[in-house]
Protein backbone atom coordinates (compact mmCIF):
# COMPACT_ATOMS: atom_id res chain seq x y z
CA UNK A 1 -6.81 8.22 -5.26
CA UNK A 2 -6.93 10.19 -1.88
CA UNK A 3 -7.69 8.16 1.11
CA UNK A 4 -11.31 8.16 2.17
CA UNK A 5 -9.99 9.36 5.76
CA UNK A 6 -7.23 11.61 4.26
CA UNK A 7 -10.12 13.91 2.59
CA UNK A 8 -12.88 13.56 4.90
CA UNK A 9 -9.86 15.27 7.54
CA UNK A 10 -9.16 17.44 4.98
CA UNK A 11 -12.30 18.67 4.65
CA UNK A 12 -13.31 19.22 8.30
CA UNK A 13 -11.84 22.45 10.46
CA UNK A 14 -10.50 26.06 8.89
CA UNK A 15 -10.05 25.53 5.03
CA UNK A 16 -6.29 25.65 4.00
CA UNK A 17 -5.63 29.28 2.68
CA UNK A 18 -7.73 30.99 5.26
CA UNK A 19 -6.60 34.13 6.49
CA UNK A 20 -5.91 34.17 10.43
CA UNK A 21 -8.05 35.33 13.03
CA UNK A 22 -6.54 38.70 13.26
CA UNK A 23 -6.15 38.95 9.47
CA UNK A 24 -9.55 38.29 9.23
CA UNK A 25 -11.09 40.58 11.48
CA UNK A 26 -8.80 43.35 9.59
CA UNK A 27 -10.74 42.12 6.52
CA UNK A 28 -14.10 42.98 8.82
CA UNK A 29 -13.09 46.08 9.79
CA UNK A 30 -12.54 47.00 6.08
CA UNK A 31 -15.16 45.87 4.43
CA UNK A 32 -18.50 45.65 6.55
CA UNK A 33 -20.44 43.52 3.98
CA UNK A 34 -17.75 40.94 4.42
CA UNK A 35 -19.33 37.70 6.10
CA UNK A 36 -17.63 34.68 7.68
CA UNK A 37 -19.76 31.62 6.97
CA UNK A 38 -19.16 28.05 8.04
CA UNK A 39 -20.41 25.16 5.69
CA UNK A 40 -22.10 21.85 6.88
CA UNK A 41 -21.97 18.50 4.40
CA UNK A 42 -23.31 15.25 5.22
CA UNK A 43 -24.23 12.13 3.33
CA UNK A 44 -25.72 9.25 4.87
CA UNK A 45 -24.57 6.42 2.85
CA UNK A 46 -20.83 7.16 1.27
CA UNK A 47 -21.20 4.38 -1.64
CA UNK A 48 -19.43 1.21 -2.06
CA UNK A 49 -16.73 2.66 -3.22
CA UNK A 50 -15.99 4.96 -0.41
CA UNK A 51 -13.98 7.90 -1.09
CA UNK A 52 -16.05 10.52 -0.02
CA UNK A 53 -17.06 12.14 -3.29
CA UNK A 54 -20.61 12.90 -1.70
CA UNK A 55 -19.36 15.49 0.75
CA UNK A 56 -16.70 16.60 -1.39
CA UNK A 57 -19.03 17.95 -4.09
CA UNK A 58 -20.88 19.38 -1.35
CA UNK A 59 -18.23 21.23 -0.06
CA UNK A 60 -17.35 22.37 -3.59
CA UNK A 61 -20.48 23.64 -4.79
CA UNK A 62 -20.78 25.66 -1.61
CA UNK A 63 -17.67 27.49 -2.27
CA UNK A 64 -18.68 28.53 -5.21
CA UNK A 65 -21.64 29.51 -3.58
CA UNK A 66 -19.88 31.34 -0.90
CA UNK A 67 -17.09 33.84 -3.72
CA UNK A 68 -20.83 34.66 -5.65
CA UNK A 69 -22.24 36.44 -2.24
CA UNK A 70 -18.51 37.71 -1.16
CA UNK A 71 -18.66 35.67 1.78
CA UNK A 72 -15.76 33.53 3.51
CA UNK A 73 -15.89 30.46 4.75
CA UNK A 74 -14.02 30.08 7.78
CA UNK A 75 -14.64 26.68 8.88
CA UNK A 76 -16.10 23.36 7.33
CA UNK A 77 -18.07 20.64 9.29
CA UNK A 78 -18.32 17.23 7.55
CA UNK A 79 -20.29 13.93 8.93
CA UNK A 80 -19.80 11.47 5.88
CA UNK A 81 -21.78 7.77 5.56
CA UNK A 82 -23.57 9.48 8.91
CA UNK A 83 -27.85 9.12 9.07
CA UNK A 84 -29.83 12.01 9.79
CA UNK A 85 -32.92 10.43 10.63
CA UNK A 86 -31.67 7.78 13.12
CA UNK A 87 -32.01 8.75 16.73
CA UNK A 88 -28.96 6.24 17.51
CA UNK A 89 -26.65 7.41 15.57
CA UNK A 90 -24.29 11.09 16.65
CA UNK A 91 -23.54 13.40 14.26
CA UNK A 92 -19.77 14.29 15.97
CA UNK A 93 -19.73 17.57 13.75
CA UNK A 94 -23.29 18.99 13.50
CA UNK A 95 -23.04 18.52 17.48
CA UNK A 96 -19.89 20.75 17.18
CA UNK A 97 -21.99 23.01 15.02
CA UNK A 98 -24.40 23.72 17.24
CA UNK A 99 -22.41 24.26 20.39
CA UNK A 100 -20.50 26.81 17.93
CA UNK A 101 -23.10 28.93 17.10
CA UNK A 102 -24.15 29.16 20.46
CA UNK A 103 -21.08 30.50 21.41
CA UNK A 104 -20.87 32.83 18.60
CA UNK A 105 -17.21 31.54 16.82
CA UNK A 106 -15.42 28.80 15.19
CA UNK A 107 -12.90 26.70 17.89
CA UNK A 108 -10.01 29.01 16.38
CA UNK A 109 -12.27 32.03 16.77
CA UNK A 110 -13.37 32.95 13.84
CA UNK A 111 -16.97 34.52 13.90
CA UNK A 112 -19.42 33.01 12.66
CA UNK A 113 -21.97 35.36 10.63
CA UNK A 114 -23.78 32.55 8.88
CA UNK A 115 -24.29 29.00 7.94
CA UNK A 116 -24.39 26.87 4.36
CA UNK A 117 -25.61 24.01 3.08
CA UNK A 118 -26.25 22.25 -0.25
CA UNK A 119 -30.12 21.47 1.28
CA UNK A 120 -32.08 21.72 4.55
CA UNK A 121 -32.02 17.88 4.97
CA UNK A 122 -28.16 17.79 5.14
CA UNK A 123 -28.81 19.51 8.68
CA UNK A 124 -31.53 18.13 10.01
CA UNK A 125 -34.09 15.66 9.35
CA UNK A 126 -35.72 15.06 12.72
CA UNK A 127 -37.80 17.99 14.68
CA UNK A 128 -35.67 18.04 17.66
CA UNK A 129 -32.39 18.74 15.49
CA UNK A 130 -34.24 21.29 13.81
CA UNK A 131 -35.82 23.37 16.96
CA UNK A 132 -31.96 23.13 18.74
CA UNK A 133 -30.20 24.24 15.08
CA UNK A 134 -32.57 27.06 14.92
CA UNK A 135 -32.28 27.91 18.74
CA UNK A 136 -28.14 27.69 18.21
CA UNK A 137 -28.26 30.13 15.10
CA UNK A 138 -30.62 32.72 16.40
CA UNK A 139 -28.67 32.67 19.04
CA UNK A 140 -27.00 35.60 17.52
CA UNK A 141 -28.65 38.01 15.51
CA UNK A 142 -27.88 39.60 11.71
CA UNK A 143 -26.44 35.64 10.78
CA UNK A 144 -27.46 34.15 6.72
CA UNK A 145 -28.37 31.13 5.68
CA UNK A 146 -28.27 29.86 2.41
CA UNK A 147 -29.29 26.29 1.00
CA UNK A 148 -30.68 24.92 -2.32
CA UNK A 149 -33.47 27.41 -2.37
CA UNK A 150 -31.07 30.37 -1.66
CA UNK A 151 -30.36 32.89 0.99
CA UNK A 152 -33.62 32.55 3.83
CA UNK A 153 -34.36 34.62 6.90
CA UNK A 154 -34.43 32.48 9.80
CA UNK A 155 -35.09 35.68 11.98
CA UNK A 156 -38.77 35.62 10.12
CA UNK A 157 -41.81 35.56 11.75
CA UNK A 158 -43.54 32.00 11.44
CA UNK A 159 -40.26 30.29 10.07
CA UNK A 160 -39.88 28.07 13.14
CA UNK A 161 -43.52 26.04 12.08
CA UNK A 162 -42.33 26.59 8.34
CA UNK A 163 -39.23 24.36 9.33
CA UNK A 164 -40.68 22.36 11.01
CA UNK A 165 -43.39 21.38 9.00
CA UNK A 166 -40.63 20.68 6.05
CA UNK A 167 -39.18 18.22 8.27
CA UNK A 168 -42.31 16.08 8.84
CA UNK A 169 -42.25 16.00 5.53
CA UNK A 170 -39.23 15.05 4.84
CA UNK A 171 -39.65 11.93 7.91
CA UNK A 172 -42.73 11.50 6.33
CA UNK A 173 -41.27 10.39 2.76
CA UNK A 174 -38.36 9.09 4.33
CA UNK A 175 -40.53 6.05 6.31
CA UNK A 176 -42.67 6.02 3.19
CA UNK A 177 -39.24 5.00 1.46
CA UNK A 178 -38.45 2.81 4.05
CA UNK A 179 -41.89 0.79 4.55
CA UNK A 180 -41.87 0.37 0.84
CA UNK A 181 -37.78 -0.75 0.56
CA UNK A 182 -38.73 -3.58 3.71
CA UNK A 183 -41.89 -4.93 1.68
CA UNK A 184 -39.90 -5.37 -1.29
CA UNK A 185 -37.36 -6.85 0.83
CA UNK A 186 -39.11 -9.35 2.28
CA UNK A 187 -40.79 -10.30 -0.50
CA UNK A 188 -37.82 -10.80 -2.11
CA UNK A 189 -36.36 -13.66 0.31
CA UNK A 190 -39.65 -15.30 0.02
CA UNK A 191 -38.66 -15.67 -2.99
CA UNK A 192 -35.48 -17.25 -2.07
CA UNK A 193 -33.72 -14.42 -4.29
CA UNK A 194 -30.10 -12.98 -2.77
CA UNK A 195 -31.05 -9.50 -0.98
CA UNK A 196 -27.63 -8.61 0.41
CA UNK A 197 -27.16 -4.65 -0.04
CA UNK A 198 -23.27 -6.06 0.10
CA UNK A 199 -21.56 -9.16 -1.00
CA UNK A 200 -21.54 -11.12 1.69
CA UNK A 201 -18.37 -12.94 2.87
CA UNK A 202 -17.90 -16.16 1.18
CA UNK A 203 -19.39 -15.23 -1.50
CA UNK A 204 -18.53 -13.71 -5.29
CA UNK A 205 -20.02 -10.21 -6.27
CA UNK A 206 -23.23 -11.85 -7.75
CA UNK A 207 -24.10 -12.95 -3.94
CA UNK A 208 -25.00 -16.72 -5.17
CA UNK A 209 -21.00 -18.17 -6.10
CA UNK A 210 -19.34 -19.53 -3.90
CA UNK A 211 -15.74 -17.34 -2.95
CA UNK A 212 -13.62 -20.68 -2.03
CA UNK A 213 -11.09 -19.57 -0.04
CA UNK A 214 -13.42 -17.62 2.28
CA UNK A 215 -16.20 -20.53 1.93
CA UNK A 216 -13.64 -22.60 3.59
CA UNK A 217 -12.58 -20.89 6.29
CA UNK A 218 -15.95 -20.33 7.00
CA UNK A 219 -16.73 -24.29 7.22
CA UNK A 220 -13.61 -24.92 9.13
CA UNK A 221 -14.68 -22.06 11.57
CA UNK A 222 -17.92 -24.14 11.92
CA UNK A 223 -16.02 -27.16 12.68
CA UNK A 224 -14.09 -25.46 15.23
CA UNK A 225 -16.93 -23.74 17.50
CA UNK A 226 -18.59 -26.68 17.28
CA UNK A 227 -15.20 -28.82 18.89
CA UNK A 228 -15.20 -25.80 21.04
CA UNK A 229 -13.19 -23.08 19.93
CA UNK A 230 -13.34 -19.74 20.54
CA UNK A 231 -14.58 -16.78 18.25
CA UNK A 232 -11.76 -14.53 19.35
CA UNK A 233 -9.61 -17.25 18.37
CA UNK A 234 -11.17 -17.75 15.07
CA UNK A 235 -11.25 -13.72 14.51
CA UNK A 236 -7.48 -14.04 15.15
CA UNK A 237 -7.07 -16.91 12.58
CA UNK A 238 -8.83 -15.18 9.93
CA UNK A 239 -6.85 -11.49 11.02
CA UNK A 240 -3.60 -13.50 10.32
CA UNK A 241 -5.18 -15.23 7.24
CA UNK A 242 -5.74 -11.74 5.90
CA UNK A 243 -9.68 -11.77 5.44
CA UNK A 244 -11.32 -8.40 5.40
CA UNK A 245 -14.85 -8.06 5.53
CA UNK A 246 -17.11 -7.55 2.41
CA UNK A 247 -16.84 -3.69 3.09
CA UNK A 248 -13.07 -3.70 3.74
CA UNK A 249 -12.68 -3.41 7.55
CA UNK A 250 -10.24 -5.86 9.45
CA UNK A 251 -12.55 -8.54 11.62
CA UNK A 252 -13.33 -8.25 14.75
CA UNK A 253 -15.26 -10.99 17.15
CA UNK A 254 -18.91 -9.42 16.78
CA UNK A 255 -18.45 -9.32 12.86
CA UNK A 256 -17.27 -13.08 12.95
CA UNK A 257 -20.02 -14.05 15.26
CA UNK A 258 -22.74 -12.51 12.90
CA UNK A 259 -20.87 -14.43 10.43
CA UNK A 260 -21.39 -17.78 11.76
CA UNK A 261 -24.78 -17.44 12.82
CA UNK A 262 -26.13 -16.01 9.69
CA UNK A 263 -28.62 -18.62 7.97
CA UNK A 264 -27.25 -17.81 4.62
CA UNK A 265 -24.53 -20.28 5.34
CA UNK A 266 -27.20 -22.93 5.43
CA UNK A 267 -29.31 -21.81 2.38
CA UNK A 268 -32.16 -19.80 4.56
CA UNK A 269 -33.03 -16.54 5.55
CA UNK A 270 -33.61 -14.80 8.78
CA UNK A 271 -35.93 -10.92 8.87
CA UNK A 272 -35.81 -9.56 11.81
CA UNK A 273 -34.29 -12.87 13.99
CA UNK A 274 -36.99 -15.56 12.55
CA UNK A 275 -36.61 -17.80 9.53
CA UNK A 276 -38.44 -16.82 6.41
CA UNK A 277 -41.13 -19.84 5.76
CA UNK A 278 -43.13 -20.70 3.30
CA UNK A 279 -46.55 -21.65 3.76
CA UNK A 280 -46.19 -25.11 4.77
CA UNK A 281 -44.19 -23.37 7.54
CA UNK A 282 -40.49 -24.59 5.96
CA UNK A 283 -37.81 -22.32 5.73
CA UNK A 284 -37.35 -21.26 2.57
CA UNK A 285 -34.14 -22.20 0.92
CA UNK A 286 -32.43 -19.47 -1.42
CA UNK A 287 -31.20 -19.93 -4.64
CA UNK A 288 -27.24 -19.28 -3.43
CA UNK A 289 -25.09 -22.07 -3.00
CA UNK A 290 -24.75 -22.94 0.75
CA UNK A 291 -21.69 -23.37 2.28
CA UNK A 292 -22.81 -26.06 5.67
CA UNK A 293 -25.68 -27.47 5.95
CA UNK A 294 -28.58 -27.06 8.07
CA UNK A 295 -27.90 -29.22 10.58
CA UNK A 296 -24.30 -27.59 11.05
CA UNK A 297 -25.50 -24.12 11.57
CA UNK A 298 -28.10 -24.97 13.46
CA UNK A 299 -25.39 -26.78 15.84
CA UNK A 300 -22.66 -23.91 15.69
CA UNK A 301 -25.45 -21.15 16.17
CA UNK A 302 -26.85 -23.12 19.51
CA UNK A 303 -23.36 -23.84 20.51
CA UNK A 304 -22.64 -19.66 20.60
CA UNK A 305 -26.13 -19.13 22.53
CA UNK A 306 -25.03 -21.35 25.12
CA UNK A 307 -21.94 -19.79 25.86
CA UNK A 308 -23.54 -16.55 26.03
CA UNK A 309 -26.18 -17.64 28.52
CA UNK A 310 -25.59 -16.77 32.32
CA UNK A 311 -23.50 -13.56 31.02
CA UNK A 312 -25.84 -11.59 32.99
CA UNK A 313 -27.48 -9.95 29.88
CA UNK A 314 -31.53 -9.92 30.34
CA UNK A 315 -33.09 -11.01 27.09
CA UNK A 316 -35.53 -7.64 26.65
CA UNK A 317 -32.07 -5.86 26.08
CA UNK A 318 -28.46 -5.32 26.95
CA UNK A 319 -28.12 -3.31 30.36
CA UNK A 320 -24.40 -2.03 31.42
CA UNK A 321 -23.16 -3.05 34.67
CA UNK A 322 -21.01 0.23 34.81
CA UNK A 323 -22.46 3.39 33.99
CA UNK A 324 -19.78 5.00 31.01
CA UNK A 325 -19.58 1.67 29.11
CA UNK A 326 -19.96 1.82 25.54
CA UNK A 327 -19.91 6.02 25.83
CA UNK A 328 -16.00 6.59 27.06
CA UNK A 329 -13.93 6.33 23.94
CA UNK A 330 -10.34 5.59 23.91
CA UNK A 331 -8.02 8.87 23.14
CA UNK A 332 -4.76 6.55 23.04
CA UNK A 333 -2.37 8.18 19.84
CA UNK A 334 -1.58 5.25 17.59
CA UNK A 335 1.50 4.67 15.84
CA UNK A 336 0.02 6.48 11.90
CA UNK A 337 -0.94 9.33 14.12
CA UNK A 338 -5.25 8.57 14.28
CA UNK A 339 -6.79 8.32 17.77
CA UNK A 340 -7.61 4.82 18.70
CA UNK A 341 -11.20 6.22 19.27
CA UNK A 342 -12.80 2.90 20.15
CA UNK A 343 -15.60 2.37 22.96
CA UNK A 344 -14.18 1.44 26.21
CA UNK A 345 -15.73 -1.10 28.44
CA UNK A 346 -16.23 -1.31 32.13
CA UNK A 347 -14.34 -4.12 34.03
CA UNK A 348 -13.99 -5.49 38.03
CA UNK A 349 -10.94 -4.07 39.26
CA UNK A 350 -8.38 -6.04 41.32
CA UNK A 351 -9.09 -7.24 44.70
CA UNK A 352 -6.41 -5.19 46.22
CA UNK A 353 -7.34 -2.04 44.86
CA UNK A 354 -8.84 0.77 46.53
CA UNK A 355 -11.82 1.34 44.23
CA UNK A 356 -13.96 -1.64 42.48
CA UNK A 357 -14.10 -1.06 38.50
CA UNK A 358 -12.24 0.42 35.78
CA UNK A 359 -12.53 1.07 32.37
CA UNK A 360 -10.16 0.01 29.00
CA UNK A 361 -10.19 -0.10 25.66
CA UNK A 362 -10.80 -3.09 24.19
CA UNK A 363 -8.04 -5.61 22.76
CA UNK A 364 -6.78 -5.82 19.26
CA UNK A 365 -9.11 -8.47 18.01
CA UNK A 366 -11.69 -6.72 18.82
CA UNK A 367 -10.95 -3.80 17.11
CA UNK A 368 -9.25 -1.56 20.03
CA UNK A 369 -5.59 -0.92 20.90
CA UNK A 370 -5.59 -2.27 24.63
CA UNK A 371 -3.73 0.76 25.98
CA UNK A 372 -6.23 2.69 27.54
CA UNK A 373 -6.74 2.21 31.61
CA UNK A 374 -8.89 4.67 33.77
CA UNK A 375 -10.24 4.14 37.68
CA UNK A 376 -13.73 4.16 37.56
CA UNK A 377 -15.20 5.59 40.46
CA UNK A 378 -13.31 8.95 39.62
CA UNK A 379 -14.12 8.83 36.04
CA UNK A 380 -17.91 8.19 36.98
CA UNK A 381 -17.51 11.39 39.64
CA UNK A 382 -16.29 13.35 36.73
CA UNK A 383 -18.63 12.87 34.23
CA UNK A 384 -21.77 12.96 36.62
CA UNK A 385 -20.59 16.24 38.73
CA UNK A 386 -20.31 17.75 34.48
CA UNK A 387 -23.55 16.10 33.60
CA UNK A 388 -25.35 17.98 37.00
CA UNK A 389 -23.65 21.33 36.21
CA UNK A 390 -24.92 21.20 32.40
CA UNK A 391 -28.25 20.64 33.89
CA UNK A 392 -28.60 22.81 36.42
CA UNK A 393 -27.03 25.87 34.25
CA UNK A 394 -30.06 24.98 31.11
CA UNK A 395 -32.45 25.08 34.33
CA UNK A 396 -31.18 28.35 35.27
CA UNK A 397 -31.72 29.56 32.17
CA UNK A 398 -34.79 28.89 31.39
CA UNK A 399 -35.82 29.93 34.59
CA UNK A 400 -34.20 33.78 34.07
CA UNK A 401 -36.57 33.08 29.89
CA UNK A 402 -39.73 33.45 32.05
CA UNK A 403 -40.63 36.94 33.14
CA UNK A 404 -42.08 38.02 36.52
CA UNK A 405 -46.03 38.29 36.70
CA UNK A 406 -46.94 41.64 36.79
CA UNK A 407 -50.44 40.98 36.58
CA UNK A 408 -51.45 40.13 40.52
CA UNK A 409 -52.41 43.71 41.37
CA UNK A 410 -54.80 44.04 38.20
CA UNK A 411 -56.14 40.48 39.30
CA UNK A 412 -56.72 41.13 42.51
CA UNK A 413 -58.77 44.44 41.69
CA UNK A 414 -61.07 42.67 39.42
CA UNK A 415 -61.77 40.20 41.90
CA UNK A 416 -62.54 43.31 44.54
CA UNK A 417 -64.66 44.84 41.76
CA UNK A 418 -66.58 41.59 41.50
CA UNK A 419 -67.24 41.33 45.01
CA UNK A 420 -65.52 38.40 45.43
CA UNK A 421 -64.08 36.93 48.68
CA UNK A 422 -60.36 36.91 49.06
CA UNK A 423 -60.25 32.82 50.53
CA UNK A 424 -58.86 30.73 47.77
CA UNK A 425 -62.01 28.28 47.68
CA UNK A 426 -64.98 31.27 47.93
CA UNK A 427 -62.98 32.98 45.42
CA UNK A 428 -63.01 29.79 42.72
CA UNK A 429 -66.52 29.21 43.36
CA UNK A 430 -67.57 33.07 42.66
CA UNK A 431 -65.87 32.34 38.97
C-alpha cells in the first residue's frame, strides 16, 4: 500500500499529465468554454488506519466531475486528518487557496477560472473562513463553483447571507454533536468503562489487557522519575527500545510525559484535569487492569510538577519569552528528502554575542533534527517589518473601498433652507 505521506504529496500541486502553462493557455485560446479549475479536499479525521483514502476519493470523484463539465483541473489542494471548525488548528493549503485566488493563478501560473469541492463544509465551516473564501474568489469575476449540490453562482445577489447562514448551521450541528459525544463520554468513565478513542499504550486493542512489554516499561519508567530520572532520558530509552505510540509516531518527551501522568496507569480517570468521583467523592476506579498503583502515580505525577515549577510559566497559560517561538518552523532538508518542519524554540544566546536570543529546532528526542540556528533580533526585525507592511497595505485598501462624500453641498443647502445656523452646536439643536 502507498505511503500515507507518499499520496497525500501526490495529491497536492499540478496533477501529473497536466498540460504546461503555455500549452494550456493554447488550449484557452482555442476553445473559449475551456475552464481551469482547482479542487480542494479535506477530511478532518484520516481513520485509524491512515492512508488517506478520505481525500483520495475526494479527489477522484471531482475529476470525474471536472471531464462531465469539460473543465481542467490545474491544481489540487489537500489538508488531510486537518479540522475545519477549530480556530487552533491551520489549514496550510486552504490558506494557499485563498492567497491564490486573490492573485488570480495557481503558483505555476495556471489561471484559475473556478473552484471544486465534494461539499461546502470541506472549505469552510467557520464564518470568518467563509466571508475571506468568498472575498478571495470574487476576487475575480466569470469564476464556477461546483460542490455536492452542483454548479452555484457565487456572483448572486444575497449568496453571501445564504453562505453564511449554511455555516451556522453547520457549527450549529457540529457543537450539537459535540455536547452530546462529551455527555456520553463522561458518563461513560463514571461508569468506570474504557473510553479511549485509541488503544492506549500499555495496553491490548480491547483497552482493558494488559500489553506486557509496554506495561513494563511503563512501571520501570515510574521507578525511574521517581529515583530522579529524566523524561528525555526515558523518551530516549523507550526510542532505542523501539516503542511507538498507539497511533504509530516515534516518542517524543511531551508524549512520554502525558504518559506517565495519565491516571489510567493507576485505575482512575481524569476529564478535563480532575479525577472522575463518585458520589462519596472517591475516584472511580475503571474496570482495566492498572499497571502502578495509586500511590505510585500519584508520587511520579507530583515528582514531574515539581520540576516544572519556577520554569517561569504562569499557571492561567503558557506565555513565550521570545516572540516567534512555537510559529518559526524548521526548513532543514533531511536525509529521505522531507523538510524537518518542526516548531523552533527561542533560546538565550551566548554571553559573548552581539545580540541576546536565538532560535533552533528542537533536538531529536523531541521530535526535531537539531540543525536549525537563526539570530533572533534579525529574525524578529524581519518578520515584524513583513507583519507592518501586510497591515498597512489591507489598511490602504480599504481605505481607497470607501468612496468620497459627495453629499456636503446637498447637506449644507438643506440646512440653509431650514434656516438653520451654520455653528456645529446651534445647528444639532435646530434638528
Amino acid at each position: 500500500m502507498e505511503k500515507r505521506e507518499e499520496l497525500v504529496s501526490r495529491l497536492r500541486g499540478v496533477p501529473e499529465g497536466t498540460p504546461s502553462v503555455d500549452e494550456v493557455r493554447a488550449m484557452l485560446a482555442a476553445d473559449p468554454t475551456l475552464k481551469c479549475v482547482v479542487c480542494y479536499a479535506r477530511i478532518s479525521f484520516d481513520g485509524r488506519v491512515k492512508d488517506a483514502h478520505g481525500i483520495e476519493d475526494q479527489h477522484r470523484e471531482m475529476g470525474d466531475h471536472s471531464r462531465a463539465f469539460n473543465w481542467l483541473v490545474v491544481y489540487r489542494y489537500t489538508d488531510n486528518d486537518k479540522s475545519a471548525s477549530k480556530e487552533s488548528v491551520v489549514r496550510d493549503d486552504f490558506e494557499q487557496l485563498i492567497t491564490d485566488l486573490k492573485a488570480g493563478h495557481t503558483p505555476e501560473g495556471y489561471p484559475i477560472h473556478g473552484v471544486m469541492a465534494v461539499n461546502d463544509d470541506r472549505l469552510y465551516r467557520r464564518p470568518s473562513d467563509w466571508e475571506r473564501y468568498l472575498k478571495a474568489f470574487t476576487a475575480h469575476e466569470g469564476r464556477v463553483y461546483h460542490d455536492s449540490n452542483g454548479i452555484q453562482d457565487l456572483y448572486a445577489e444575497g449568496f453571501e447571507i445564504k453562505g453564511l447562514v449554511g455555516v451556522a448551521m453547520s457549527l450549529s450541528e457540529t457543537r450539537k454533536k459535540q455536547r452530546r459525544s462529551r455527555n456520553s463520554h463522561r458518563n461513560r468513565a463514571v461508569r468506570g468503562l474504557a473510553v479511549s478513542a485509541w488503544r492506549p499504550f500499555g495496553w491490548e486493542d480491547d483497552k482493558v489487557t494488559l500489553r506486557p512489554k509496554e506495561a513494563d516499561a511503563i512501571r520501570q519508567a515510574v521507578k525511574d522519575v521517581i529515583a530522579g530520572a529524566s523524561i528525555s532520558e526515558i523518551t530516549r530509552q523507550w526510542k532505542e527500545a523501539e516503542f511507538i505510540t498507539s497511533r504509530g509516531n516515534p516518542f517524543q518527551y511531551q508524549t512520554v510525559k502525558q504518559v506517565l501522568m495519565n491516571p489510567r496507569l493507576c485505575g482512575y480517570r481524569e476529564i478535563k484535569g480532575e479525577l472522575v468521583r463518585d458520589g462519596d467523592d472517591n475516584p472511580v476506579v475503571g474496570e482495566w487492569e492498572a499497571i502502578v498503583t495509586p500511590k505510585d502515580w500519584y508520587a511520579v505525577t507530583n515528582t514531574i510538577r515539581e520540576r516544572g515549577r519556577g520554569s517561569g510559566v504562569p499557571t492561567g497559560g503558557l506565555v513565550h519569552k521570545y516572540l516567534l517561538t512555537g510559529i518559526l518552523r524548521c526548513g532543514h532538508v533531511l536525509e529521505d528528502g522531507t523538510v524537518c518542519n518542526n516548531k523552533m524554540i527561542g533560546i538565550k544566546a551566548n554571553d559573548w554575542l552581539k545580540y541576546k536570543h536565538a532560535y533552533m529546532c528542537k533536538k531529536t528526542v523531541d521530535g526535531g533534527c537539531n540543525k536549525t540556528y537563526k539570530r533572533g533580533d534579525e529574525t524578529d526585525r524581519f518578520v515584524v517589518d513583513v507583519v507592518i507592511a501586510k497591515l498597512e497595505k489591507d489598511a490602504a485598501s480599504k481605505s481607497r473601498d470607501v468612496p468620497d462624500w459627495d453629499k456636503a453641498e446637498a447637506l449644507a443647502s438643506r440646512f440653509h433652507e431650514a434656516g438653520c445656523p451654520t455653528g456645529g452646536q446651534a445647528r444639532r439643536k435646530c434638528l
